[in-house]
C-alpha atoms as a PDB file:
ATOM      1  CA  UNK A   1     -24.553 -16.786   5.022  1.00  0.00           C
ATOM      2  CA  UNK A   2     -27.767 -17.944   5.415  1.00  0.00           C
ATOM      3  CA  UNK A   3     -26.948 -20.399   7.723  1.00  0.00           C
ATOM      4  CA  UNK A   4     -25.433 -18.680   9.755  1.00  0.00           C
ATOM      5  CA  UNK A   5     -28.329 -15.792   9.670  1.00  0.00           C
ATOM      6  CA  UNK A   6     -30.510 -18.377  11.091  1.00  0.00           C
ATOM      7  CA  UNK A   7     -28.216 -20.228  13.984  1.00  0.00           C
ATOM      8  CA  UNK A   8     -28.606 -16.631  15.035  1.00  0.00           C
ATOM      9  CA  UNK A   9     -31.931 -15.629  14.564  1.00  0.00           C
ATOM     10  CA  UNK A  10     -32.267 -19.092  16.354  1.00  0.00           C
ATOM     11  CA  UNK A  11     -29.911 -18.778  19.604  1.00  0.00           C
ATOM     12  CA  UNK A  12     -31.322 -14.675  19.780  1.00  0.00           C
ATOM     13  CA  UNK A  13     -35.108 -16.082  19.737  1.00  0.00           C
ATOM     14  CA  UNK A  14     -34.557 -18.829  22.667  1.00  0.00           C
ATOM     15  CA  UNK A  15     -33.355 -16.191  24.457  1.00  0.00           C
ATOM     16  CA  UNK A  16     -35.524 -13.616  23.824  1.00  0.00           C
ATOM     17  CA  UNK A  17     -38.529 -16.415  24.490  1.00  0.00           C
ATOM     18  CA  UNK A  18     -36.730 -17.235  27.852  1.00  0.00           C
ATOM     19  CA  UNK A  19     -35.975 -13.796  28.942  1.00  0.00           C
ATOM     20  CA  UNK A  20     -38.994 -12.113  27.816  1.00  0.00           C
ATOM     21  CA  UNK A  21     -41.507 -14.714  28.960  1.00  0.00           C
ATOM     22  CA  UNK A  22     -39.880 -14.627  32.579  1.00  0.00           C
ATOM     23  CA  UNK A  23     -40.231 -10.943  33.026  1.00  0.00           C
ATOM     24  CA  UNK A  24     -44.276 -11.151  31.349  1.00  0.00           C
ATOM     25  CA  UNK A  25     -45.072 -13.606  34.111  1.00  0.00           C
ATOM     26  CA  UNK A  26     -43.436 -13.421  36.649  1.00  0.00           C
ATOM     27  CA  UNK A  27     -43.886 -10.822  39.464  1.00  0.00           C
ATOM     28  CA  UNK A  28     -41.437  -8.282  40.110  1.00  0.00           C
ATOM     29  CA  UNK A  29     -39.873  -9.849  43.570  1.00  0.00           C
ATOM     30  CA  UNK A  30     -39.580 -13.097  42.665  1.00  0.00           C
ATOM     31  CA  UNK A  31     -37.345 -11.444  39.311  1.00  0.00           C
ATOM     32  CA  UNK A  32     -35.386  -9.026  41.868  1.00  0.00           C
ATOM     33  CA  UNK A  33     -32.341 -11.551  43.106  1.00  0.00           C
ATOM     34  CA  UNK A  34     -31.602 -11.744  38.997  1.00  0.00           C
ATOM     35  CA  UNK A  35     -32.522  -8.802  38.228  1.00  0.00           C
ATOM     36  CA  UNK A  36     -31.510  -5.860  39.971  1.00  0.00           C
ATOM     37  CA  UNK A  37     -32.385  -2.981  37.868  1.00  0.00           C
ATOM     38  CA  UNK A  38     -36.583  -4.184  38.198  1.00  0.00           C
ATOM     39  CA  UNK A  39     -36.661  -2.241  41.174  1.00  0.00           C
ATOM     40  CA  UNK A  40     -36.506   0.898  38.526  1.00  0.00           C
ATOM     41  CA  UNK A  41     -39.507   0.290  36.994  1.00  0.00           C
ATOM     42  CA  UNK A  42     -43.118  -0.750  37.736  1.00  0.00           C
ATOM     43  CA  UNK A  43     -44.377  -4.326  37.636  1.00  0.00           C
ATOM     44  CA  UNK A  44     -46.607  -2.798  34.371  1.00  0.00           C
ATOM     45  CA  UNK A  45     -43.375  -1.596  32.831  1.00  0.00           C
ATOM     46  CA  UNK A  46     -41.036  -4.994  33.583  1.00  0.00           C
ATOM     47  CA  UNK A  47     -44.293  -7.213  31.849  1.00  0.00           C
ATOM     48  CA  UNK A  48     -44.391  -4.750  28.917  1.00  0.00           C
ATOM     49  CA  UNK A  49     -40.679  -4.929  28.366  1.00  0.00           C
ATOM     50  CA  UNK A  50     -40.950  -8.635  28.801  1.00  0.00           C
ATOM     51  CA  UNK A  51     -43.851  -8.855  26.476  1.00  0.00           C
ATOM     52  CA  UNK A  52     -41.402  -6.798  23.365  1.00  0.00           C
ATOM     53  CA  UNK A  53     -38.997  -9.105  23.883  1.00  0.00           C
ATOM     54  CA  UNK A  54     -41.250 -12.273  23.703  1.00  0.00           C
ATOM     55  CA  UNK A  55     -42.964 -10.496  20.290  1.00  0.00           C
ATOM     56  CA  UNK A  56     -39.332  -9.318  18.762  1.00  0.00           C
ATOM     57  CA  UNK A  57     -38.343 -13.145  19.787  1.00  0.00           C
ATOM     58  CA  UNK A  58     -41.113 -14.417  17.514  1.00  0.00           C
ATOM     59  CA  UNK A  59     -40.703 -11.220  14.677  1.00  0.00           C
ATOM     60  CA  UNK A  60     -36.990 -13.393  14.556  1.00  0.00           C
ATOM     61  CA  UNK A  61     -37.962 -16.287  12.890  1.00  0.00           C
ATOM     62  CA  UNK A  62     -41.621 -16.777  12.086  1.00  0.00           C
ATOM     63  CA  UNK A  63     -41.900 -13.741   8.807  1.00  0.00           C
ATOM     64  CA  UNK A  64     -38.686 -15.270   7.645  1.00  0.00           C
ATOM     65  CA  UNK A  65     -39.922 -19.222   7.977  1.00  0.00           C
ATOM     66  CA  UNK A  66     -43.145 -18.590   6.620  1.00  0.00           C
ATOM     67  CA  UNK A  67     -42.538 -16.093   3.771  1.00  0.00           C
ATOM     68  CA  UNK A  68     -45.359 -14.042   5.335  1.00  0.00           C
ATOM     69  CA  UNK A  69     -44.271 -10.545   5.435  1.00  0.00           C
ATOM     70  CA  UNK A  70     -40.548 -11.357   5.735  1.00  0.00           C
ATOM     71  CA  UNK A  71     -39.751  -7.960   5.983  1.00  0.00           C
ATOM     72  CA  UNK A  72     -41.014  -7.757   9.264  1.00  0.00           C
ATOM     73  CA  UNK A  73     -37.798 -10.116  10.617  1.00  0.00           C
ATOM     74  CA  UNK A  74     -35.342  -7.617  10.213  1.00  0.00           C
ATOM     75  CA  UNK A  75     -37.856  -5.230  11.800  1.00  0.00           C
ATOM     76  CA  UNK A  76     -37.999  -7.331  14.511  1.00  0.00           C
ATOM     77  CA  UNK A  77     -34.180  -7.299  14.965  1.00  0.00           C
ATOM     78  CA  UNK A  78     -33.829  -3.848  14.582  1.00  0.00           C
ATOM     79  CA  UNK A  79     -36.420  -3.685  17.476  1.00  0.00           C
ATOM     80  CA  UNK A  80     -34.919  -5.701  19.496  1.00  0.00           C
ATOM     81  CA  UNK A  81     -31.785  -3.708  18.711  1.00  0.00           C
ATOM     82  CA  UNK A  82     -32.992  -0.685  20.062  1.00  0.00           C
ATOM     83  CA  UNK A  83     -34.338  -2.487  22.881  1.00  0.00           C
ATOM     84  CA  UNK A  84     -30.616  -3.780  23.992  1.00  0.00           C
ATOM     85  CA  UNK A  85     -29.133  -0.057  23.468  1.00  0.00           C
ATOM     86  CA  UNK A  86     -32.016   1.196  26.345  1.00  0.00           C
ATOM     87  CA  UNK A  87     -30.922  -2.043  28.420  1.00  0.00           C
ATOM     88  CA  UNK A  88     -27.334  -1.166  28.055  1.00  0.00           C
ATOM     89  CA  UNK A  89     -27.944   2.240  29.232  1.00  0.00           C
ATOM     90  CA  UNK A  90     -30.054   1.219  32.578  1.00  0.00           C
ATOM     91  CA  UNK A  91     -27.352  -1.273  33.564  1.00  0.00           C
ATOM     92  CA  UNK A  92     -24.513   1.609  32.768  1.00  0.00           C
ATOM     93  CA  UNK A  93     -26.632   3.636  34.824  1.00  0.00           C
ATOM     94  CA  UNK A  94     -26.684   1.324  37.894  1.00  0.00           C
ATOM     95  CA  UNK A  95     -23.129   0.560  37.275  1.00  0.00           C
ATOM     96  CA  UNK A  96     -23.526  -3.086  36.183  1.00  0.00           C
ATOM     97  CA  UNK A  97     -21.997  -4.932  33.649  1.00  0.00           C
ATOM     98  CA  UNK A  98     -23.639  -4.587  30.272  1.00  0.00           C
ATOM     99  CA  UNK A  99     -21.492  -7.137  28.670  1.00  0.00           C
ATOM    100  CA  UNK A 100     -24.248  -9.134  27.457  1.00  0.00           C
ATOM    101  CA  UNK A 101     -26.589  -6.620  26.120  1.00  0.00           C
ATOM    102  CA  UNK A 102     -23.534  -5.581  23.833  1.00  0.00           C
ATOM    103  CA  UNK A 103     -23.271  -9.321  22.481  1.00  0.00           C
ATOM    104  CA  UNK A 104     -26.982  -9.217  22.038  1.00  0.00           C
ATOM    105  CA  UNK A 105     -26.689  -6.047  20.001  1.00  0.00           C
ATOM    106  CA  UNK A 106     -24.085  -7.076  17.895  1.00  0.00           C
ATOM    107  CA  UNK A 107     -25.592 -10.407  16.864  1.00  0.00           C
ATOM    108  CA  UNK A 108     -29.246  -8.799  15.887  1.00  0.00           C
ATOM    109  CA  UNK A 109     -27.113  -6.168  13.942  1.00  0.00           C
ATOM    110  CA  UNK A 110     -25.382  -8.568  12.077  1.00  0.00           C
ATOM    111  CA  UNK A 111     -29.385 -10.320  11.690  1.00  0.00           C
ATOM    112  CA  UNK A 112     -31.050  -7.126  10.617  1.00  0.00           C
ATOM    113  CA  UNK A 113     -28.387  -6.490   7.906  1.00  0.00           C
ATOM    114  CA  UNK A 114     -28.089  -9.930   6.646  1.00  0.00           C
ATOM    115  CA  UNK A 115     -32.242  -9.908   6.518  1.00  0.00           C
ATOM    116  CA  UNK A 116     -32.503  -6.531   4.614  1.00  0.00           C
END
């Protein structure tokens, strides 16, 4: 099991790292052909979701590799958890597909439980 705990906290960190990082740096136009549902929020509000995701991408794997505070990895997935519910919503919302977030949710479920 814990192999498999960790090919996911792996796979849900890259693309946490990748998501996250985009939406902390880059500005909110350039994100807007990808990603519709920016033009809801404020350029402040897309870099501070993209800086939660960056943080709950590192709260994955480092507690848990380290042995420092390895409580805070489940933490971290529950987080990011919560995070994918909101995300879900917006894209129900604006009548897009969601299908991802779901897959997202389901594998940091299955991280926070294994973790706890």
């Amino acid at each position: 099991m814990n192999v498999v705990l960790w090919v996911l906290q792996a796979l849900l960190a890259v693309a946490f790292l990748f998501g996250g990082f985009m939406k902390a740096t880059q500005p909110k136009e350039k994100l807007q052909p990808r990603m519709g549902w920016v033009d809801d929020f404020s350029q402040q509000q897309v870099r501070a979701i993209g800086v939660v995701e960056v943080l709950g991408a590192l709260g994955l794997v480092l507690p848990w590799a380290t042995g420092i505070a390895p409580i805070l990895t489940p933490l971290a997935a529950v987080g990011l958890g919560i995070t994918m519910i909101v995300a879900a919503q917006v894209h129900r919302r604006r009548k897009e597909s969601f299908a991802v977030n779901l897959v997202l949710l389901a594998m940091v479920v299955i991280v926070a439980v294994g973790r706890f």
